[in-house]
C-alpha atoms as a PDB file:
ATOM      1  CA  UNK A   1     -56.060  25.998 -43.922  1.00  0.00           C
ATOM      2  CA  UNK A   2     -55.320  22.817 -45.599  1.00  0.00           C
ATOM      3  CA  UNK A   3     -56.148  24.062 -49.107  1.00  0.00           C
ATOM      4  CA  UNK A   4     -53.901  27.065 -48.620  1.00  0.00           C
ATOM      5  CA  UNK A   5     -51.501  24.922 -48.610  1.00  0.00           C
ATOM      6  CA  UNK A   6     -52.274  21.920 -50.990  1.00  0.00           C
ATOM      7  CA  UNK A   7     -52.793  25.075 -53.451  1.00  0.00           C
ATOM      8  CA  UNK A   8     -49.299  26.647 -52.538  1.00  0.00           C
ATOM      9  CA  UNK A   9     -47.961  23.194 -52.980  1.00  0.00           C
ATOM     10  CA  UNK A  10     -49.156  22.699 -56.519  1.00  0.00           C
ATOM     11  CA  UNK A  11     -48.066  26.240 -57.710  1.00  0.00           C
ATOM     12  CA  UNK A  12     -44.894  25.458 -56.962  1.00  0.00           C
ATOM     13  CA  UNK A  13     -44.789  21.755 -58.168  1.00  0.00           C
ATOM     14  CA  UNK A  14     -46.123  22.839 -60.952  1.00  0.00           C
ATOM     15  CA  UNK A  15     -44.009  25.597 -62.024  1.00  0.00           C
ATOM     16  CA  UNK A  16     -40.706  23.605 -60.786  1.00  0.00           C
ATOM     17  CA  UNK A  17     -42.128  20.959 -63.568  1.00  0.00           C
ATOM     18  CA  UNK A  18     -42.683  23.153 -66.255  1.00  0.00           C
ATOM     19  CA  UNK A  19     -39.528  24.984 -65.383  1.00  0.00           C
ATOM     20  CA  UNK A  20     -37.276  21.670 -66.021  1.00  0.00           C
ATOM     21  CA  UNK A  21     -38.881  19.573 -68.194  1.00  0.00           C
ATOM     22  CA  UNK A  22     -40.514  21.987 -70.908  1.00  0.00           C
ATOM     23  CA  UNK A  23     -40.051  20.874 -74.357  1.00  0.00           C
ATOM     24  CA  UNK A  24     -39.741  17.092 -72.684  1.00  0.00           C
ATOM     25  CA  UNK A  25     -42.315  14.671 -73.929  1.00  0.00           C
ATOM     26  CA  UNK A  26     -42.716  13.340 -70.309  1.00  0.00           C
ATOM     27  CA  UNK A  27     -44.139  17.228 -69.866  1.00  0.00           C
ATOM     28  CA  UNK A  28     -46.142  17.121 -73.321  1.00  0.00           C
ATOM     29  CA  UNK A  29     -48.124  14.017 -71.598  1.00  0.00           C
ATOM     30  CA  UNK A  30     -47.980  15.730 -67.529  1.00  0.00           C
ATOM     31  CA  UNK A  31     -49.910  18.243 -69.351  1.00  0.00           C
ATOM     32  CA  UNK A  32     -52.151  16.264 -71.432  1.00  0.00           C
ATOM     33  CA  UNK A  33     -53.045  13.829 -68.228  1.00  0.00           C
ATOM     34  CA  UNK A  34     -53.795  17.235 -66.239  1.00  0.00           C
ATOM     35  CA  UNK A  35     -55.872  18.336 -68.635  1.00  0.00           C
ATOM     36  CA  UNK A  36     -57.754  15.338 -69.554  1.00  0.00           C
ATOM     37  CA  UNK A  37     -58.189  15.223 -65.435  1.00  0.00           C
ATOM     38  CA  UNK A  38     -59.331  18.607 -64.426  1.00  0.00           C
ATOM     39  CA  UNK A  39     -61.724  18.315 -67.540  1.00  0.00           C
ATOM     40  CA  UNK A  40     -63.115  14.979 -66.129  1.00  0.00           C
ATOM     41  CA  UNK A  41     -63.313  17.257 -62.465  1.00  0.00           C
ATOM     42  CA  UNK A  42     -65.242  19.860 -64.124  1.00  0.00           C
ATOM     43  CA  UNK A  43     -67.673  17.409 -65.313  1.00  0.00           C
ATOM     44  CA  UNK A  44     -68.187  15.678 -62.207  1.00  0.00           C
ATOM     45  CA  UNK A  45     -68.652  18.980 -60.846  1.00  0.00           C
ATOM     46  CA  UNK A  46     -71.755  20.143 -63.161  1.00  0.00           C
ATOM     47  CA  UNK A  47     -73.518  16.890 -62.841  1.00  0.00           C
ATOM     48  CA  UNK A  48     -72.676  16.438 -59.061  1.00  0.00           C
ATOM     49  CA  UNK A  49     -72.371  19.624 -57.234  1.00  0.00           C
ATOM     50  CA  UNK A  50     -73.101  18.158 -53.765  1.00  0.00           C
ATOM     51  CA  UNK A  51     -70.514  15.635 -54.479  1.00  0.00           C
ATOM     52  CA  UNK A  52     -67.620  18.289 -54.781  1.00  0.00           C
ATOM     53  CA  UNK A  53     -69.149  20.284 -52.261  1.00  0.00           C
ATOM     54  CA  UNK A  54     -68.301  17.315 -50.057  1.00  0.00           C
ATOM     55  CA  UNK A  55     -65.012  17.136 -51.524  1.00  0.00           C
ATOM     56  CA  UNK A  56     -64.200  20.816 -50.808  1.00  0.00           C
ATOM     57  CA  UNK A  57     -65.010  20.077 -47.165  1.00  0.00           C
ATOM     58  CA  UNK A  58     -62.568  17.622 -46.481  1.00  0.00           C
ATOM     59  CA  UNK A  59     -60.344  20.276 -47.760  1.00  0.00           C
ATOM     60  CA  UNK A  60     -61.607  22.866 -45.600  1.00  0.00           C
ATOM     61  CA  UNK A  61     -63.296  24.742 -48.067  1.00  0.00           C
ATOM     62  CA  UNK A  62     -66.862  25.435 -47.418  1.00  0.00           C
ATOM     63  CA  UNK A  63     -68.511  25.293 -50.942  1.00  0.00           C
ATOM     64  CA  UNK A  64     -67.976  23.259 -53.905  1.00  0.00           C
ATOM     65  CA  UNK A  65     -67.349  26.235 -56.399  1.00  0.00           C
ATOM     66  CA  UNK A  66     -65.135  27.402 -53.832  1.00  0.00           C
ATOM     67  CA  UNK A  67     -62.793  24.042 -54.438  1.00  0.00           C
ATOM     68  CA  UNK A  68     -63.597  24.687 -58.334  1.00  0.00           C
ATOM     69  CA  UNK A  69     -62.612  28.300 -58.325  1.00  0.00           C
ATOM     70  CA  UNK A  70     -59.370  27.681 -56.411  1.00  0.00           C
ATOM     71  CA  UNK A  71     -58.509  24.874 -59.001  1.00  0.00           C
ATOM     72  CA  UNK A  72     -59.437  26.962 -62.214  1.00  0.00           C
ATOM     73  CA  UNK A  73     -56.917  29.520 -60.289  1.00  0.00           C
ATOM     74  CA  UNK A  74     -53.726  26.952 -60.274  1.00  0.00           C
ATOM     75  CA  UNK A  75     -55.252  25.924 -63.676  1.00  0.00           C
ATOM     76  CA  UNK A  76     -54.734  29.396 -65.206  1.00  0.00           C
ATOM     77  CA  UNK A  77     -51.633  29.903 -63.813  1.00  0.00           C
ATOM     78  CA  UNK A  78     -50.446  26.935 -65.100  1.00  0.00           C
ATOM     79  CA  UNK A  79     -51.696  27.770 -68.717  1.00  0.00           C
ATOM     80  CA  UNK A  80     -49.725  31.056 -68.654  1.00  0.00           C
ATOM     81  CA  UNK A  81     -46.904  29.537 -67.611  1.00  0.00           C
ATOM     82  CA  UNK A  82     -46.817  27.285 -70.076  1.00  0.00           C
ATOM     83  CA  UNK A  83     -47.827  29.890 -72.744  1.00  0.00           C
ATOM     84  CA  UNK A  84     -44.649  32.293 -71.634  1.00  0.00           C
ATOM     85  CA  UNK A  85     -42.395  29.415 -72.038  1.00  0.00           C
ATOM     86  CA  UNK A  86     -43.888  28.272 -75.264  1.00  0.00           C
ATOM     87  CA  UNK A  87     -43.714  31.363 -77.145  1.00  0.00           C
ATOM     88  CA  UNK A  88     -39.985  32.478 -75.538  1.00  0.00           C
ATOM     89  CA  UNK A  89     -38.882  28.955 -76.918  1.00  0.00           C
ATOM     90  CA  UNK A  90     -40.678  30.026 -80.125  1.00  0.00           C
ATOM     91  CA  UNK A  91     -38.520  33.468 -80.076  1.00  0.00           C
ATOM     92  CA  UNK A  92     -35.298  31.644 -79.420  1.00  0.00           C
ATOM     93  CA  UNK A  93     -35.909  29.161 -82.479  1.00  0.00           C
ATOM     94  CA  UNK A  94     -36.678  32.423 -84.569  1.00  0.00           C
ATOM     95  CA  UNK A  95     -33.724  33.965 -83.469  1.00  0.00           C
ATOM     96  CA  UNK A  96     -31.502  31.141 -84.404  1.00  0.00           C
ATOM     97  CA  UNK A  97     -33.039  30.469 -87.938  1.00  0.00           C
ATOM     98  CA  UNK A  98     -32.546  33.693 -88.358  1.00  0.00           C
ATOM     99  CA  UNK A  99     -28.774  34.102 -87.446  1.00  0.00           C
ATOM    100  CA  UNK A 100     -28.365  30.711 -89.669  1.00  0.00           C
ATOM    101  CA  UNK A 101     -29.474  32.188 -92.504  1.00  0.00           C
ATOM    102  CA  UNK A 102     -27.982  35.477 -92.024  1.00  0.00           C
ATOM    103  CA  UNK A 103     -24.183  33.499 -91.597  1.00  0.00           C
ATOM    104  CA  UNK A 104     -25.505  31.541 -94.616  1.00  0.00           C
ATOM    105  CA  UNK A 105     -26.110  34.694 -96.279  1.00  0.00           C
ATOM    106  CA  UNK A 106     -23.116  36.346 -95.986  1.00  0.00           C
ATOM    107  CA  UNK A 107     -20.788  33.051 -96.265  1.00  0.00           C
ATOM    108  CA  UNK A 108     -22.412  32.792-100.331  1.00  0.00           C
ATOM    109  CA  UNK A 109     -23.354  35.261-102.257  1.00  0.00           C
ATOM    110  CA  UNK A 110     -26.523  34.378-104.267  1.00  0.00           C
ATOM    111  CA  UNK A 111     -25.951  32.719-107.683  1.00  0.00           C
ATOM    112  CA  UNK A 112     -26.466  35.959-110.113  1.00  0.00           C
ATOM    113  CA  UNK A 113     -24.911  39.093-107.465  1.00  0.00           C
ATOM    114  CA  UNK A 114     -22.846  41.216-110.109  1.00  0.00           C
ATOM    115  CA  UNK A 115     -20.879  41.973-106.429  1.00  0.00           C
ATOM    116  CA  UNK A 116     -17.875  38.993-105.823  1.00  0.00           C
ATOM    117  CA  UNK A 117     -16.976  40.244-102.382  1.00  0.00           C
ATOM    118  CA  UNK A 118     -14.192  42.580-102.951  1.00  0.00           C
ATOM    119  CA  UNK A 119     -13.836  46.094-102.216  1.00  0.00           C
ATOM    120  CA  UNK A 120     -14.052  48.720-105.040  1.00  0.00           C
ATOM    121  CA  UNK A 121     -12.252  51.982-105.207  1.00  0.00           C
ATOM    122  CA  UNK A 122     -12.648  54.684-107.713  1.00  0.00           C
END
């Protein structure tokens, strides 16, 4: 029961994070010290199985992979998130480049148009 919840928990701390601070240094290095950590957890969990298996009891979990699968599950679902709201910032900075140089554009004509702008009947 109590990693039910701790996981709930840091789903949704997580994603309220992400959600405010994206694009913010201070979430550049939350992600970087996450990462560095559940790398230095996966490591401790290769060479010390019994270890985490300990760990996941506290927890309530019953095995150590258990604790490790759960965690690779908030871990995942933190990468996506973070991949949806890199590439929808990456969409939105396409999108305005290319409405600047569309205005640009159509502002100037480019040195060398025979056209000056004005409308010609025949």
């Amino acid at each position: 029961m109590l990693i039910q919840f701790l996981l709930i928990v840091a789903v949704a701390l997580l994603l309220l994070f992400f959600l405010r601070n994206h694009g913010s240094a201070r979430a550049s290095a939350g992600a970087k010290i996450g990462f560095v950590l559940f790398l230095v957890f996966g490591v401790i969990a290769v060479l010390r199985p019994d270890d985490v298996t300990r760990l996941a009891g506290l927890f309530g979990v019953g095995r150590g992979t258990d604790l490790v699968l759960y965690g690779m599950v908030v871990a995942f679902g933190f990468a996506t998130i973070n991949t949806y709201l890199r590439f929808k910032a990456v969409e939105l900075r396409y999108a305005r480049l290319a409405r600047s140089i569309a205005l640009r554009s159509a502002e100037s004509p480019e040195p060398g148009d025979e056209h000056d702008g004005t409308l010609h009947r025949s």
